[in-house]
C-alpha atoms as a PDB file:
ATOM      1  CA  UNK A   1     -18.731 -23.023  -6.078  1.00  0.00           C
ATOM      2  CA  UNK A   2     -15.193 -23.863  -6.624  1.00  0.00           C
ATOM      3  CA  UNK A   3     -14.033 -20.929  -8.186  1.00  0.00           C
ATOM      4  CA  UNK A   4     -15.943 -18.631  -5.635  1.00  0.00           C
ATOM      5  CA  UNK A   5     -13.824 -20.391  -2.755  1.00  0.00           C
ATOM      6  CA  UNK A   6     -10.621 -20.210  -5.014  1.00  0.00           C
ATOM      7  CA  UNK A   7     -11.292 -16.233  -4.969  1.00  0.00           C
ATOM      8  CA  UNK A   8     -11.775 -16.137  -1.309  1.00  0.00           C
ATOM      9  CA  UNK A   9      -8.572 -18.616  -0.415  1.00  0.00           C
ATOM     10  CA  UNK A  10      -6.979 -15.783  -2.878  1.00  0.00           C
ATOM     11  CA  UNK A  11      -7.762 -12.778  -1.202  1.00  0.00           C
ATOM     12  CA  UNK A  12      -7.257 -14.420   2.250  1.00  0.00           C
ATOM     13  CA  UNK A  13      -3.276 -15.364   0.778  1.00  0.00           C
ATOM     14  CA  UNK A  14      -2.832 -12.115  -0.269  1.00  0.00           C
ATOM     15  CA  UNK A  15      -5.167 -10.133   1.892  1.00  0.00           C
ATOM     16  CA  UNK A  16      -1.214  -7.986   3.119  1.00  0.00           C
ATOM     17  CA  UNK A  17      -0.525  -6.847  -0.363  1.00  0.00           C
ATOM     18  CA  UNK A  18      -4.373  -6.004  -1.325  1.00  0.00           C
ATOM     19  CA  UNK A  19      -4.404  -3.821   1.917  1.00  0.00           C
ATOM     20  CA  UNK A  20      -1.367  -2.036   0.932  1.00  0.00           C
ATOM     21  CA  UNK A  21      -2.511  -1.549  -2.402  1.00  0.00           C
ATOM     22  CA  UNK A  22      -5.845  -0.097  -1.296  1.00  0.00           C
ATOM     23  CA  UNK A  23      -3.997   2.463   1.396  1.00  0.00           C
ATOM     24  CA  UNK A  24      -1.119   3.685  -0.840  1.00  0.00           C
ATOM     25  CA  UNK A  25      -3.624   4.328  -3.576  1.00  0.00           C
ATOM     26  CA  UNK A  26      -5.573   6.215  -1.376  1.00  0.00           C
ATOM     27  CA  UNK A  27      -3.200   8.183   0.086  1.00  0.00           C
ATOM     28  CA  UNK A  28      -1.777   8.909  -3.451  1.00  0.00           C
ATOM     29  CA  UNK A  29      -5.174  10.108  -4.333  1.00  0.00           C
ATOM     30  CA  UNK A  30      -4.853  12.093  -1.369  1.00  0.00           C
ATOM     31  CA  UNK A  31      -1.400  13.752  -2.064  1.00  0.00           C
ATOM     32  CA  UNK A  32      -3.117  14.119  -6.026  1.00  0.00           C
ATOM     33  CA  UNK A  33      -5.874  16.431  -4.146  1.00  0.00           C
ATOM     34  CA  UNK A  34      -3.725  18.454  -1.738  1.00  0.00           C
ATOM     35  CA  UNK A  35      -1.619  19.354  -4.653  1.00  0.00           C
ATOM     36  CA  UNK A  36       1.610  17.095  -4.076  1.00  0.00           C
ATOM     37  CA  UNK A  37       1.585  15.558  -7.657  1.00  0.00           C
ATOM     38  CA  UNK A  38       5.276  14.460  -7.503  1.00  0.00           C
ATOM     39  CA  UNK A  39       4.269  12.123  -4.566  1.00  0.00           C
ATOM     40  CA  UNK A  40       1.268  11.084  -6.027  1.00  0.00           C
ATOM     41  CA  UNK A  41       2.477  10.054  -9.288  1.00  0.00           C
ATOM     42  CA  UNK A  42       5.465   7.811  -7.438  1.00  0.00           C
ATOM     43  CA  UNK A  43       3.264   6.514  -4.653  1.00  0.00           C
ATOM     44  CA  UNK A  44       0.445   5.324  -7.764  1.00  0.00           C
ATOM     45  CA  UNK A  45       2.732   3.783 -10.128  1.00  0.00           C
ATOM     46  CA  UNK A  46       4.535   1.723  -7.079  1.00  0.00           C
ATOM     47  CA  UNK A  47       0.923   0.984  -6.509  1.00  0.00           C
ATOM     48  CA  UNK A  48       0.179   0.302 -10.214  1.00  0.00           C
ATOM     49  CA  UNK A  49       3.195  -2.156 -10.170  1.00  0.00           C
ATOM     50  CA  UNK A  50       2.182  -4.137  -7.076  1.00  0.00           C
ATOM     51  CA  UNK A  51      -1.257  -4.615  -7.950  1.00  0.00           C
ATOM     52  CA  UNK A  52      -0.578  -5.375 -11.494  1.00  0.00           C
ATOM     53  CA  UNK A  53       1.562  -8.186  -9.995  1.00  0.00           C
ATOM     54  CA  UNK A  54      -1.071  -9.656  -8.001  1.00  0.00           C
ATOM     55  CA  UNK A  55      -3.428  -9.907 -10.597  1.00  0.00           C
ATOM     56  CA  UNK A  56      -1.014 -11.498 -13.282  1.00  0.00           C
ATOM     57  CA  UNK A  57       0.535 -13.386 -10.783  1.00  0.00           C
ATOM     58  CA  UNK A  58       4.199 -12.016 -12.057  1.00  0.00           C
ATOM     59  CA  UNK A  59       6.672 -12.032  -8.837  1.00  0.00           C
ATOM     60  CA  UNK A  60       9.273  -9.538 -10.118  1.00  0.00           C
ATOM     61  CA  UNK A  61       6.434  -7.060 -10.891  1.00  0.00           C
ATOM     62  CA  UNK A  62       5.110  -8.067  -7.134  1.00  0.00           C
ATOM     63  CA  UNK A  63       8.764  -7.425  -5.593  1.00  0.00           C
ATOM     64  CA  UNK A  64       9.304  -3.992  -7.531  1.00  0.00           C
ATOM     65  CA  UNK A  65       6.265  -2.476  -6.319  1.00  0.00           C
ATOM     66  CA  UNK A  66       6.710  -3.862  -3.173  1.00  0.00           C
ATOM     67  CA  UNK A  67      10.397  -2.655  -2.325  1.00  0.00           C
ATOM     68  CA  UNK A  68       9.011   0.699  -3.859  1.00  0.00           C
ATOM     69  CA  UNK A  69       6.227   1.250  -1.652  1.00  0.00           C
ATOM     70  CA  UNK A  70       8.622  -0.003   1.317  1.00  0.00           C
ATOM     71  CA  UNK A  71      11.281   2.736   0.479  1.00  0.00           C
ATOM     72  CA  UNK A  72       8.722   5.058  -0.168  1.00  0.00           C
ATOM     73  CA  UNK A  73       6.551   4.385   3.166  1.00  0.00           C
ATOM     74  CA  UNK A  74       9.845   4.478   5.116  1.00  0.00           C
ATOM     75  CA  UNK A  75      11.126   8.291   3.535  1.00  0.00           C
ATOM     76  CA  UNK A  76       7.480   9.581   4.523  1.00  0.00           C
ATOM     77  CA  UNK A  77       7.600   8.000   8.037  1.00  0.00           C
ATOM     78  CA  UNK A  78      11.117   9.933   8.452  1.00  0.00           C
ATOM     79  CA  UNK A  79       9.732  13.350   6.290  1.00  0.00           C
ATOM     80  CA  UNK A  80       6.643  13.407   8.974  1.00  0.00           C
ATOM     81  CA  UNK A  81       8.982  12.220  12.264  1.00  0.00           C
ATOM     82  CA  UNK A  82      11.707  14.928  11.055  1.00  0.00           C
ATOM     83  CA  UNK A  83       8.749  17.194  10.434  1.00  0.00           C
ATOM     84  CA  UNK A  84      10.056  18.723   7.107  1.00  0.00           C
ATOM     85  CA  UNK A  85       6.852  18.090   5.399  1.00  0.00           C
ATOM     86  CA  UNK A  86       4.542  20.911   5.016  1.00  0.00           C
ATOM     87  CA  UNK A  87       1.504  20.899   6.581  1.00  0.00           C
ATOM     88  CA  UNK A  88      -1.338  18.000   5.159  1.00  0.00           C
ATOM     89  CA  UNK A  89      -4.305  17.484   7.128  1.00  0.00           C
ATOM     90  CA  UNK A  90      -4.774  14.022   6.531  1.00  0.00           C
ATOM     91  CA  UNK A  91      -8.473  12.306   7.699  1.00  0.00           C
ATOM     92  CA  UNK A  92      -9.023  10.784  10.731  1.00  0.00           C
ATOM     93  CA  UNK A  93      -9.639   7.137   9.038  1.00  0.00           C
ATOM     94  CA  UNK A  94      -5.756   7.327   8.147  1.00  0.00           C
ATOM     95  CA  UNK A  95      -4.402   5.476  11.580  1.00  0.00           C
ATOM     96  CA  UNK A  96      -7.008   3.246  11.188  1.00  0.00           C
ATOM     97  CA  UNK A  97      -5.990   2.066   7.876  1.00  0.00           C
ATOM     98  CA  UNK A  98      -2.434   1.995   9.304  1.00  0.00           C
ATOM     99  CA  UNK A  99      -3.805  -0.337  12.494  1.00  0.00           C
ATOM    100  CA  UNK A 100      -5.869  -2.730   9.650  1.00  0.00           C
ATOM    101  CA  UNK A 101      -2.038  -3.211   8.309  1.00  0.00           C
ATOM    102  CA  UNK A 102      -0.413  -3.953  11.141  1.00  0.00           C
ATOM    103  CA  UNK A 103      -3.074  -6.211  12.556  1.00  0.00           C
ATOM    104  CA  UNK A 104      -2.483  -8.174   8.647  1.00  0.00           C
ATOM    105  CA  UNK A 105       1.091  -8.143   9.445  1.00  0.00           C
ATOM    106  CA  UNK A 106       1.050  -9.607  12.904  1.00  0.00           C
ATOM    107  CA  UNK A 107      -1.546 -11.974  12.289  1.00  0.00           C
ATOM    108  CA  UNK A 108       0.401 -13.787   9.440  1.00  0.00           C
ATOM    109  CA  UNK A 109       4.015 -12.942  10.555  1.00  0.00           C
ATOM    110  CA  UNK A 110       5.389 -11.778   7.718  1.00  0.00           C
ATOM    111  CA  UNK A 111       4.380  -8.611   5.332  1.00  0.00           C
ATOM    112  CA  UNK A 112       4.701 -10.116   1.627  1.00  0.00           C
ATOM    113  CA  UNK A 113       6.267 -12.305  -0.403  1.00  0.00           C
END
């Protein structure tokens, strides 16, 4: 009983960074399937980085993946603003996702770390 509550206070600590991790990798999937592999491979090894830090626990591999996805979140938010992207059709469940990590974000404050 105590480690299934230790798993649950885990994922409720670090619920931000498991969202984040679940979104980029599916959007990297998504940019692997509509043929943008250089974006896929960057947005999945970020990913690979943060994750890998939250599993292990390791802060500088938490930080690194975390400033990646940051930069790299905050170059596609400009790309599609600017709109010099070509054209993606990205699902409908995509702002929701967004709104899930915003509600994270607002709830606790803070975004990570």
């Amino acid at each position: 009983m105590y480690r299934l509550k230790h798993i649950i206070d885990r994922i409720i600590a670090d619920w931000n960074s498991i969202l984040l991790c679940l979104i980029s990798t599916w959007l990297g999937l998504l940019f692997l399937n509509r043929v943008h592999y250089l974006l896929s491979v960057i947005l999945l090894l970020f990913t690979a980085a943060k994750a890998t830090g939250l599993i292990i626990n390791h802060t500088k591999l938490r930080r690194i993946g975390l400033i990646g996805l940051n930069i790299f979140w905050a170059l596609m938010t400009y790309v599609l603003l600017a709109g010099r992207h070509p054209v993606v059709v990205i699902p409908y469940q995509f702002p929701l996702l967004v709104l899930a990590i915003g509600t994270g974000i607002s709830l606790r404050a803070r975004f990570d770390e």
